[in-house]
C-alpha atoms as a PDB file:
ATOM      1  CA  UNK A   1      22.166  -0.747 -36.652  1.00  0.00           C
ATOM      2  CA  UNK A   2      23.140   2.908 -36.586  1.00  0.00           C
ATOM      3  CA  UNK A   3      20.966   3.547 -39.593  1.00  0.00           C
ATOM      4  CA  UNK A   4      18.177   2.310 -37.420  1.00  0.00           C
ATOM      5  CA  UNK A   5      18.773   4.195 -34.880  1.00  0.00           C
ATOM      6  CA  UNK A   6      18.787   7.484 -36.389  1.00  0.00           C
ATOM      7  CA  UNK A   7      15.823   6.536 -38.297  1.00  0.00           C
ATOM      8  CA  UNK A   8      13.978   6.338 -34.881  1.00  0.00           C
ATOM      9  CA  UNK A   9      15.116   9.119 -34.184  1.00  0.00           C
ATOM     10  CA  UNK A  10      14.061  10.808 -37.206  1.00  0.00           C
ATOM     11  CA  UNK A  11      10.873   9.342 -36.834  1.00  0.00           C
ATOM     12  CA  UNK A  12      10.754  10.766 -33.276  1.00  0.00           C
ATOM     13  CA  UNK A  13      11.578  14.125 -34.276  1.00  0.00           C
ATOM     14  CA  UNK A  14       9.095  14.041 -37.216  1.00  0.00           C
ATOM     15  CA  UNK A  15       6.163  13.082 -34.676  1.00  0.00           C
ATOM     16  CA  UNK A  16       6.970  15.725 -31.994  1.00  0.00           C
ATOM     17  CA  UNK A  17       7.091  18.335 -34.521  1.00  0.00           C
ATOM     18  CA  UNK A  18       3.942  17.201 -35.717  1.00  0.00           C
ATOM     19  CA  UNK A  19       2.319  17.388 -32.360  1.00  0.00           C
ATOM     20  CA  UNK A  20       4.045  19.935 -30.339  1.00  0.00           C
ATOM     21  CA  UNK A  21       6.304  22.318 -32.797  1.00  0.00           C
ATOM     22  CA  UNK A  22       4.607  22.419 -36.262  1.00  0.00           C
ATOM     23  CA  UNK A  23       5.124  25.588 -38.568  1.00  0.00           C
ATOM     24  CA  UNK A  24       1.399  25.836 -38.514  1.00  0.00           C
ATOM     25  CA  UNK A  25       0.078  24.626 -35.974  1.00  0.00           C
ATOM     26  CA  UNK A  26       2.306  24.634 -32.973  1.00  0.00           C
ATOM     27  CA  UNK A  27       1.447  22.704 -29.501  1.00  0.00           C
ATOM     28  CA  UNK A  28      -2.142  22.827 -30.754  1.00  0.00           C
ATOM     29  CA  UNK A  29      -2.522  19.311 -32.395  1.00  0.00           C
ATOM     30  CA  UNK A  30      -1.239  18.025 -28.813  1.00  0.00           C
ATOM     31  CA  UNK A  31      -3.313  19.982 -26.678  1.00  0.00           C
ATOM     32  CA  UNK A  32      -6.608  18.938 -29.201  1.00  0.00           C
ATOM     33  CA  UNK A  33      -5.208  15.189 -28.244  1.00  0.00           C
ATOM     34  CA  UNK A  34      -6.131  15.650 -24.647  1.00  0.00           C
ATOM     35  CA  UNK A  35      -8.976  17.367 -25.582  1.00  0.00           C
ATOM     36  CA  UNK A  36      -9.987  14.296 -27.707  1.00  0.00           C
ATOM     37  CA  UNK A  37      -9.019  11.887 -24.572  1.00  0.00           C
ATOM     38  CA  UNK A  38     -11.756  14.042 -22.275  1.00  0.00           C
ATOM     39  CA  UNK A  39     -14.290  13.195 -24.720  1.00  0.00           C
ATOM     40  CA  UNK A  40     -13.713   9.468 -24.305  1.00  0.00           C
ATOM     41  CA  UNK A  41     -13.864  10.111 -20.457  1.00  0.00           C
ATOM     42  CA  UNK A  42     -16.989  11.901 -20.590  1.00  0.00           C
ATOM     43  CA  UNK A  43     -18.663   9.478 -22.969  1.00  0.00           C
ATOM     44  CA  UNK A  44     -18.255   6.928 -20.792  1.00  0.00           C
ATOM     45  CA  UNK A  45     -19.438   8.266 -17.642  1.00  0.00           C
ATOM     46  CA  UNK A  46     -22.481   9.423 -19.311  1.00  0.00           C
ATOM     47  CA  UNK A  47     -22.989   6.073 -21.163  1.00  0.00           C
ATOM     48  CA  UNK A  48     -22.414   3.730 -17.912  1.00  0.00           C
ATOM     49  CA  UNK A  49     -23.541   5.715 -15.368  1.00  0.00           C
ATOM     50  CA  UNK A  50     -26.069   8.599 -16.278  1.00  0.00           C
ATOM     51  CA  UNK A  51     -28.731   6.312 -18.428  1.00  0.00           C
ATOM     52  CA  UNK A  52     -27.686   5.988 -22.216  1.00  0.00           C
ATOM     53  CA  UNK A  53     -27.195   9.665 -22.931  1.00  0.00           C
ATOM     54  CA  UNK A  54     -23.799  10.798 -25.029  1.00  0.00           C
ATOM     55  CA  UNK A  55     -22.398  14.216 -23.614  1.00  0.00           C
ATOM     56  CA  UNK A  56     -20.043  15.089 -26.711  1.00  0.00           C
ATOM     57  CA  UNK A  57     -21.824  12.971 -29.498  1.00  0.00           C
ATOM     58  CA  UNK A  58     -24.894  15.201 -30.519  1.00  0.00           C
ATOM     59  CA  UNK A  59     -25.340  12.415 -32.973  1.00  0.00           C
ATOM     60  CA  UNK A  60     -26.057   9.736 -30.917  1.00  0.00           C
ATOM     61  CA  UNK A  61     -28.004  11.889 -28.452  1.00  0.00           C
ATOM     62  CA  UNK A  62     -30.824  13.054 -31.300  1.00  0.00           C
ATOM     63  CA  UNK A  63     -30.831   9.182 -32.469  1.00  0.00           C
ATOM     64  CA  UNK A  64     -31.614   8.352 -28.515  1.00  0.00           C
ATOM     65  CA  UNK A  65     -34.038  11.349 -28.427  1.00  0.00           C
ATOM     66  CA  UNK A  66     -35.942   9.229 -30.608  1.00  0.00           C
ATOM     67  CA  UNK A  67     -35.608   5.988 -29.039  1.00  0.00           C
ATOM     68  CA  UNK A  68     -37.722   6.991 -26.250  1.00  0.00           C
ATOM     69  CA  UNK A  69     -39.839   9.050 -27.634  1.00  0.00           C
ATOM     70  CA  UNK A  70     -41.078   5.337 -29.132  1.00  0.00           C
ATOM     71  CA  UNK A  71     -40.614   4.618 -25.340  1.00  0.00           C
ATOM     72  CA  UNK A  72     -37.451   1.759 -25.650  1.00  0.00           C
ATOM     73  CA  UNK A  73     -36.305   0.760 -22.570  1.00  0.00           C
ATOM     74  CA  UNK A  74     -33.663   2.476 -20.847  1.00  0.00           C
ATOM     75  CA  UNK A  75     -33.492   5.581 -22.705  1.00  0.00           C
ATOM     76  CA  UNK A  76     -34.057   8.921 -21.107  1.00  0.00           C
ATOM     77  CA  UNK A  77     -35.796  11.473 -23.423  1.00  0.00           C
ATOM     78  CA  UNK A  78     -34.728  13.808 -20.826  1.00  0.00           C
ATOM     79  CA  UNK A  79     -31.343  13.621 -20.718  1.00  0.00           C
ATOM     80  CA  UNK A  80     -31.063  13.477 -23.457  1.00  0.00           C
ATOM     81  CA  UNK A  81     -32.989  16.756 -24.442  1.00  0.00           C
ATOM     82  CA  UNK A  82     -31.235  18.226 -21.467  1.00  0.00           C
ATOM     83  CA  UNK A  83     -27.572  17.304 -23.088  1.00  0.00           C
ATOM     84  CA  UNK A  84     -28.988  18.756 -26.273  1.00  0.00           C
ATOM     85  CA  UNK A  85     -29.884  22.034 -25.028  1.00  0.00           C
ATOM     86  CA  UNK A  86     -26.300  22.013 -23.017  1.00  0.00           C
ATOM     87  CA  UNK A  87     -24.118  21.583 -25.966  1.00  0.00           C
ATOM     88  CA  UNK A  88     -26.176  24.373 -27.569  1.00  0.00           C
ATOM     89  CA  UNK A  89     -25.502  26.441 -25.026  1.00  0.00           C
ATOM     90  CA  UNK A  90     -22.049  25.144 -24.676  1.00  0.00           C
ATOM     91  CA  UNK A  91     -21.210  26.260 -28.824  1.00  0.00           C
ATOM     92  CA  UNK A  92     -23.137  29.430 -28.504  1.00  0.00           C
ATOM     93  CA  UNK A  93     -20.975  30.522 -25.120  1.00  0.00           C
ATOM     94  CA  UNK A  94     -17.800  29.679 -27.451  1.00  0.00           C
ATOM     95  CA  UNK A  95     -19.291  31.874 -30.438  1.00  0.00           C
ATOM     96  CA  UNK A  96     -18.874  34.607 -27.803  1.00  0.00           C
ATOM     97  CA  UNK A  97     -14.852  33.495 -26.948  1.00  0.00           C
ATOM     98  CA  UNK A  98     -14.338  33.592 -30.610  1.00  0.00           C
ATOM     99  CA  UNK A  99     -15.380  36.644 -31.297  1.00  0.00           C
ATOM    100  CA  UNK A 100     -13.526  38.093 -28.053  1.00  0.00           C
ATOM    101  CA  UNK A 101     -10.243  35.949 -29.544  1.00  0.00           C
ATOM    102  CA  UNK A 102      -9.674  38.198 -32.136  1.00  0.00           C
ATOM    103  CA  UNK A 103      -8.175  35.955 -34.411  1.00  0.00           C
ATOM    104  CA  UNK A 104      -5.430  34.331 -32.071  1.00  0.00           C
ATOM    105  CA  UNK A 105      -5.747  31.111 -32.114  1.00  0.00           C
ATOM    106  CA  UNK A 106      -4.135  30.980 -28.696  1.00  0.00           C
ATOM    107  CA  UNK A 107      -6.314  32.928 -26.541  1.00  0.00           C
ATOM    108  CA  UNK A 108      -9.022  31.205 -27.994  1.00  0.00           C
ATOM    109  CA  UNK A 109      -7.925  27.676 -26.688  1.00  0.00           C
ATOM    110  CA  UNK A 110      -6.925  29.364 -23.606  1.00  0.00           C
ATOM    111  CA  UNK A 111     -10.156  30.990 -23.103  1.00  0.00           C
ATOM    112  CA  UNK A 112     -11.638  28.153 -24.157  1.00  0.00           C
ATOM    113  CA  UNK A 113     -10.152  25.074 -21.616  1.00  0.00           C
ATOM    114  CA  UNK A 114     -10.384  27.094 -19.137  1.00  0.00           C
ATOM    115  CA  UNK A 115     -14.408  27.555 -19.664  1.00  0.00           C
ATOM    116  CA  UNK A 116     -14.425  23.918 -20.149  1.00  0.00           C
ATOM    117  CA  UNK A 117     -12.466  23.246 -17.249  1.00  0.00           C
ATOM    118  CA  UNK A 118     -14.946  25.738 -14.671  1.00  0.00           C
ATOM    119  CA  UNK A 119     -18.506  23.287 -16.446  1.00  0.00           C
ATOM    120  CA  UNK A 120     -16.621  20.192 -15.713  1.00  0.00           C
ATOM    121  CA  UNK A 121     -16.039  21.331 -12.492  1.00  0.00           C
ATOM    122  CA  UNK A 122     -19.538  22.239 -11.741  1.00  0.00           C
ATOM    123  CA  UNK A 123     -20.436  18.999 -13.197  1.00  0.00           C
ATOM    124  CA  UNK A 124     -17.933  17.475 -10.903  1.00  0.00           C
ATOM    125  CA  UNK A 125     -19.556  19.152  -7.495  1.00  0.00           C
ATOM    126  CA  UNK A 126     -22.798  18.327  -8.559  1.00  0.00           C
ATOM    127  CA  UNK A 127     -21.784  14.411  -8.441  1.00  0.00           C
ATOM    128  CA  UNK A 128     -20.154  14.858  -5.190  1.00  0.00           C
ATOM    129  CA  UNK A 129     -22.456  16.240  -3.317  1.00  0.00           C
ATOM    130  CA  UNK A 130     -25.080  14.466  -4.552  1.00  0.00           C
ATOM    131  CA  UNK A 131     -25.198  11.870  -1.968  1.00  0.00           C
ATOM    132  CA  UNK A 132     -25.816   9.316  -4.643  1.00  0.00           C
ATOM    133  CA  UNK A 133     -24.355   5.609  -4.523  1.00  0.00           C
ATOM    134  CA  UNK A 134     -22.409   6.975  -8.043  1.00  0.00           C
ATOM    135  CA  UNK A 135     -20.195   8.679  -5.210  1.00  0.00           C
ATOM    136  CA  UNK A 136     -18.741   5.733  -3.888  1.00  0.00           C
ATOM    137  CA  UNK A 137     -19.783   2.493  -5.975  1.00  0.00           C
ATOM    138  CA  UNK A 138     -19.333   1.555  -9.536  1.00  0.00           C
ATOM    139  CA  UNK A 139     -22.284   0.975 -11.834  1.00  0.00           C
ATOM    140  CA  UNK A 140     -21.278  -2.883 -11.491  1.00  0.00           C
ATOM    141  CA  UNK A 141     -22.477  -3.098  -8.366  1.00  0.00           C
ATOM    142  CA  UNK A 142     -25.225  -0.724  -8.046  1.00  0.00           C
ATOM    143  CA  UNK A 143     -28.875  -0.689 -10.042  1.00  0.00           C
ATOM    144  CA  UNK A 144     -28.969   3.460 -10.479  1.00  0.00           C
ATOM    145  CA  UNK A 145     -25.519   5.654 -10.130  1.00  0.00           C
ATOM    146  CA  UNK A 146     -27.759   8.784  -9.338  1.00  0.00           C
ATOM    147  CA  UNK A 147     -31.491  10.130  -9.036  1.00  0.00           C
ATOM    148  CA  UNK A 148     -32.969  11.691 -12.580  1.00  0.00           C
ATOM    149  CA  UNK A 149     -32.847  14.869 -11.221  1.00  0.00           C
ATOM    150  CA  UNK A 150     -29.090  14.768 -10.864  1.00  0.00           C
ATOM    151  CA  UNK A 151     -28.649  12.883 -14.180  1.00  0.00           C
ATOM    152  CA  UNK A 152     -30.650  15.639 -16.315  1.00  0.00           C
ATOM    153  CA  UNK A 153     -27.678  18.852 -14.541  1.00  0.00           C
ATOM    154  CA  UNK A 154     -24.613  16.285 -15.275  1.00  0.00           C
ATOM    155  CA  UNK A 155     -25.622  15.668 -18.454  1.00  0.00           C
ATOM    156  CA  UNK A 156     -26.741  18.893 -19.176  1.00  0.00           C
ATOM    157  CA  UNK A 157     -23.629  20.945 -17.589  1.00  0.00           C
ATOM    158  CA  UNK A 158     -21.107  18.005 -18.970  1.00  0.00           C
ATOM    159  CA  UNK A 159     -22.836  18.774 -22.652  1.00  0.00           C
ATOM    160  CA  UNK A 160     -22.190  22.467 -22.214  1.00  0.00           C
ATOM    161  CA  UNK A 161     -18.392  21.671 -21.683  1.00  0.00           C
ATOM    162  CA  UNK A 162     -18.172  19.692 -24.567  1.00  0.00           C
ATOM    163  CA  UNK A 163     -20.338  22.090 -26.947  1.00  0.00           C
ATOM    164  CA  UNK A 164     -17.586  24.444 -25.597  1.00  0.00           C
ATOM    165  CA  UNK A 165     -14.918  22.158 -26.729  1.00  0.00           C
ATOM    166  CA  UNK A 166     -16.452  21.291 -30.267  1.00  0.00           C
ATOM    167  CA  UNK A 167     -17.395  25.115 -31.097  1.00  0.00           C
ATOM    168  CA  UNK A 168     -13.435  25.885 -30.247  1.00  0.00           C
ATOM    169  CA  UNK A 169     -11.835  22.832 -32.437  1.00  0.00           C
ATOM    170  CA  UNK A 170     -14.321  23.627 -35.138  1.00  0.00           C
ATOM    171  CA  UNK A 171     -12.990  26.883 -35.353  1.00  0.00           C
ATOM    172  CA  UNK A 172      -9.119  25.973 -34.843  1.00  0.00           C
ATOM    173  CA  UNK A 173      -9.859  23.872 -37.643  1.00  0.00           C
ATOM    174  CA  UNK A 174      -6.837  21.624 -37.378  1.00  0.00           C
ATOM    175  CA  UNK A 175      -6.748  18.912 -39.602  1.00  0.00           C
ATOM    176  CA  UNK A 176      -8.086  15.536 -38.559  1.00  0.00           C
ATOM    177  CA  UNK A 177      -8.512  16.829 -34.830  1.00  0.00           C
ATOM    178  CA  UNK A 178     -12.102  17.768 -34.207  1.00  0.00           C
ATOM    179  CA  UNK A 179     -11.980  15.963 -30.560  1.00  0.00           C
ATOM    180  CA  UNK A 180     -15.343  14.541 -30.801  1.00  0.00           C
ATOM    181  CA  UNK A 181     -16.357  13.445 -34.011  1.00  0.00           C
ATOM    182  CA  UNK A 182     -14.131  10.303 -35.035  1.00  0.00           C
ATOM    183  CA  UNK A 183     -16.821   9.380 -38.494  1.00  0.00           C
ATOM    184  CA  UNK A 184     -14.642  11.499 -40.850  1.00  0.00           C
ATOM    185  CA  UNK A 185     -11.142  10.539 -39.437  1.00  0.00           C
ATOM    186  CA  UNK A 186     -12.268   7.244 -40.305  1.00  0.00           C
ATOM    187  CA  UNK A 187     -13.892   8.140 -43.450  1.00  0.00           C
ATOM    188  CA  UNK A 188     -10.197   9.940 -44.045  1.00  0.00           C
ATOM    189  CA  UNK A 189      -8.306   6.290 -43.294  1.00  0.00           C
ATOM    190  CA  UNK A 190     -10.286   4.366 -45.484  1.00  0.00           C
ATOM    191  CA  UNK A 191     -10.571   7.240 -48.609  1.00  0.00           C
ATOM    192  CA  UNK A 192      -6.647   8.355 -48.538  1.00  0.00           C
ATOM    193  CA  UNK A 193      -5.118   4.616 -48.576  1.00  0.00           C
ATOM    194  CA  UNK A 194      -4.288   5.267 -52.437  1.00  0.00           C
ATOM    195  CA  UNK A 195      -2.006   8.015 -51.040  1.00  0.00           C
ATOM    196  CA  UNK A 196      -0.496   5.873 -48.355  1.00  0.00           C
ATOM    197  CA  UNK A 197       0.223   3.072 -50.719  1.00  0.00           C
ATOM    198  CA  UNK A 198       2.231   5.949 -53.155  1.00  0.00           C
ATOM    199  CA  UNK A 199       4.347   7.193 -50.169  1.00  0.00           C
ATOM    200  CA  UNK A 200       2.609  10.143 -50.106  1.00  0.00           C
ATOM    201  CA  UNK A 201       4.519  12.125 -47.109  1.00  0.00           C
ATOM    202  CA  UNK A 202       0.910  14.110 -46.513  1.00  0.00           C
ATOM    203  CA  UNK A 203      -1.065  11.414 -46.451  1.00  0.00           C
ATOM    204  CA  UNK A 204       1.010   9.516 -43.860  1.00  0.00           C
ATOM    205  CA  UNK A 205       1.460  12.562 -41.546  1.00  0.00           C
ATOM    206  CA  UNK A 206      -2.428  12.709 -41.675  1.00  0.00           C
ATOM    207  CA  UNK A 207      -2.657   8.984 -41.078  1.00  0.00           C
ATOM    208  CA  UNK A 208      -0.571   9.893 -37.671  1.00  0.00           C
ATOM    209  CA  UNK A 209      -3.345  12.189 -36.820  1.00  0.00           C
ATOM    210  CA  UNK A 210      -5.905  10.302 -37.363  1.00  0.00           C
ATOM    211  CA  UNK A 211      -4.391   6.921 -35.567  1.00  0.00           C
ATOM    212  CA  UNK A 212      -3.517   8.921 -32.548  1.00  0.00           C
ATOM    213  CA  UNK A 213      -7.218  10.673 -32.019  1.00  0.00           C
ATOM    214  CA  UNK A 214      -8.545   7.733 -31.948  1.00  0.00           C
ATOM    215  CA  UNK A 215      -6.096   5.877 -29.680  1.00  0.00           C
ATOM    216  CA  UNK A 216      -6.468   8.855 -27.530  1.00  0.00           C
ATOM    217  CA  UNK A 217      -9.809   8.853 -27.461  1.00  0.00           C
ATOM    218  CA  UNK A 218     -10.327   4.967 -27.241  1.00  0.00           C
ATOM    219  CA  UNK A 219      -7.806   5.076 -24.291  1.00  0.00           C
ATOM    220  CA  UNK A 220     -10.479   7.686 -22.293  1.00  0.00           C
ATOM    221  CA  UNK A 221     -13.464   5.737 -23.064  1.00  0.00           C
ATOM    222  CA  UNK A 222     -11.295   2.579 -22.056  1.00  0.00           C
ATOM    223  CA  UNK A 223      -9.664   3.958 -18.127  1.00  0.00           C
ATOM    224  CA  UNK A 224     -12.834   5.912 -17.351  1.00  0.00           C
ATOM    225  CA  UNK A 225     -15.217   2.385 -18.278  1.00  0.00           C
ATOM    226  CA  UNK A 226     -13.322   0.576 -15.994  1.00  0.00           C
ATOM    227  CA  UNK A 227     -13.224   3.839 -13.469  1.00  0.00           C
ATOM    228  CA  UNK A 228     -16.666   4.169 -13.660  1.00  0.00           C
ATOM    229  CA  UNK A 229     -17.771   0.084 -13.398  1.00  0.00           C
ATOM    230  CA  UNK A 230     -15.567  -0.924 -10.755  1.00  0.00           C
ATOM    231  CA  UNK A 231     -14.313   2.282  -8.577  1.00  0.00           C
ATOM    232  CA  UNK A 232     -16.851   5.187  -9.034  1.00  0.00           C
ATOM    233  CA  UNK A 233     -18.402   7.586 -11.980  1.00  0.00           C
ATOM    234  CA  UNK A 234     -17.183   9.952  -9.653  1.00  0.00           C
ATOM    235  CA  UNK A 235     -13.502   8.989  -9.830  1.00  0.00           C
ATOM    236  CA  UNK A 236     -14.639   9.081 -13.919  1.00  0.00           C
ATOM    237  CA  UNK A 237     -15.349  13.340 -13.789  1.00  0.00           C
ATOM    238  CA  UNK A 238     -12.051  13.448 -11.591  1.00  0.00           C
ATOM    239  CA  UNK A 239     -10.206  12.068 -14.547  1.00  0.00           C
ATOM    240  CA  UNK A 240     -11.875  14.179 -16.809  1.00  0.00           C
ATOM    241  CA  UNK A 241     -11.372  17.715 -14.844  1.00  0.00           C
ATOM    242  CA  UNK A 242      -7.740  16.387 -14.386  1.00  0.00           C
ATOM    243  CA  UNK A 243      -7.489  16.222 -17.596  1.00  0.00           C
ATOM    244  CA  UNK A 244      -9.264  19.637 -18.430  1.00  0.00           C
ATOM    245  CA  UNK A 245      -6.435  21.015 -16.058  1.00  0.00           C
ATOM    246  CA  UNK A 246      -3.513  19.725 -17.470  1.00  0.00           C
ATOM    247  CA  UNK A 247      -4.587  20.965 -21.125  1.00  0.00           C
ATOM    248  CA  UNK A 248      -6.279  24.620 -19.802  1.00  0.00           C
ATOM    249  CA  UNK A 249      -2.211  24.809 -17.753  1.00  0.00           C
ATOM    250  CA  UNK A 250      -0.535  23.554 -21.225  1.00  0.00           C
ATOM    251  CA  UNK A 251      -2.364  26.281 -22.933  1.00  0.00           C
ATOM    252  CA  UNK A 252      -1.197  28.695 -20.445  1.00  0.00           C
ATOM    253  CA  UNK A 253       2.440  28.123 -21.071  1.00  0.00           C
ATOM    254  CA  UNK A 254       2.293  27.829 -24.951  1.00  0.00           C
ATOM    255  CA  UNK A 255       0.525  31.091 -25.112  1.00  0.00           C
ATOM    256  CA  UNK A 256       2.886  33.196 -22.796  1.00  0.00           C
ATOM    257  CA  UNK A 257       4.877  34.626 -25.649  1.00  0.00           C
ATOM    258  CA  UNK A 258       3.778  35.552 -29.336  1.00  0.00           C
ATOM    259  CA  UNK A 259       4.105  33.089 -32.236  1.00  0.00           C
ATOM    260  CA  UNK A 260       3.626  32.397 -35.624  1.00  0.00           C
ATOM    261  CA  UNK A 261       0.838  29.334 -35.311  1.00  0.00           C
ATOM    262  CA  UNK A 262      -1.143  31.228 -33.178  1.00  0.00           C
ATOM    263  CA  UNK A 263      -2.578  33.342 -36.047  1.00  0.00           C
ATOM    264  CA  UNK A 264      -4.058  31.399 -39.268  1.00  0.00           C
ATOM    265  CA  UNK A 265      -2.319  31.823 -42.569  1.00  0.00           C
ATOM    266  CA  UNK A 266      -4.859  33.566 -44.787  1.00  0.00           C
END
């Protein structure tokens, strides 16, 4: 029983140092989690209430791009372009924040949260002053959340958030925590089992990773569905700028004093 117990524990102490005090990496794989969860959030309130349009998954947006250029039903070339030419702007206004970073990986995520944070907010206002049934209903009760107009600037200031967010991670370069992409984490799971089944301590710590972003990121698409569907889309961006918050504050505090992860080993 004791044994047990102290395994636990060991286990415990092996995950938070994974997520919150690794050699390497510091708080940043936990931060990234949040990160991760946001995308879920967003994804959702774009997919359920803003027409079939992804905010964080260029992927899926260029595929829908196409869709209605062939003119399939409820697909808005539009948005979709709009979301497009956000996340561009998004990754091209995080080139800039990496180049200002200097190398610290901490004052990049800083810089970079916080920028996210100010878009979502925007994105936020937009939706509340809009005036649109979105406001105050859930999608499962109402036809349209909001007018095209409004749909095209969320989508469109929600994408440059996100291209903010992607542009930073790619560059922070953790392993297994991009925060939007989930294709190779699962490419990762199904390629490294060899490892797994030989014990491989590496290949189970990156496992952890790669179970937990997409748990995180399942459990935003999953809270901000139901927010959006049966309270509000609106309630949907609160989550997400809540969210936004707590990680730009977390970065704040594990970036008031000099340390080791927060420069790269070369």
């Amino acid at each position: 029983m004791t044994s047990s117990i102290e395994d636990g524990e060991s286990k415990g102490r092996g995950l938070s140092r994974a997520l919150i005090a690794h050699p390497s990496y510091g708080p940043l794989p936990a931060l990234l989690l949040v990160l991760t969860a946001v995308t879920g959030v967003v994804d959702a309130v774009s997919i359920l209430s803003l027409g079939r349009v992804f905010v964080a998954n260029m992927t899926g947006n260029v595929v829908f791009v196409g869709f209605a250029l062939v003119g399939a039903p409820g697909f808005s070339l539009s948005a979709s372009l709009f979301a497009v030419a956000g996340f561009l702007v998004g990754a091209s206004l995080a080139g800039s924040l990496i180049t200002r970073s200097g190398g610290d990986r901490g004052s990049l995520l800083r810089a970079g949260v916080t920028a996210e944070l100010l878009f979502a907010a925007v994105a936020l206002i937009i939706a509340a002053t809009s005036g649109a049934p979105g406001v105050s209903h859930g999608t499962s009760a109402i036809p349209h959340a909001f007018d095209p107009a409004i749909i095209d600037a969320i989508a469109s200031v929600l994408a440059i958030a996100t291209g903010i967010q992607n542009a930073v991670a790619r560059k922070l370069a953790i392993p297994d925590m991009t925060t939007t992409v989930l294709t190779m984490t699962l490419t990762g799971i199904g390629a490294d089992v060899r490892g797994l089944l030989e014990g491989s301590a590496q290949a189970r710590a990156a496992l952890i990773r790669r179970l937990l972003s997409i748990a995180t990121m399942l459990a935003g698409a999953v809270f901000s569905a139901w927010l959006v569907l049966h309270v509000s889309p609106l309630s949907a961006l609160i989550l997400a700028t809540t969210l936004l918050a707590v990680a730009t504050a977390g970065t704040a505090l594990a970036t008031t004093h000099p340390a080791p992860w927060r420069v790269p080993a070369k």
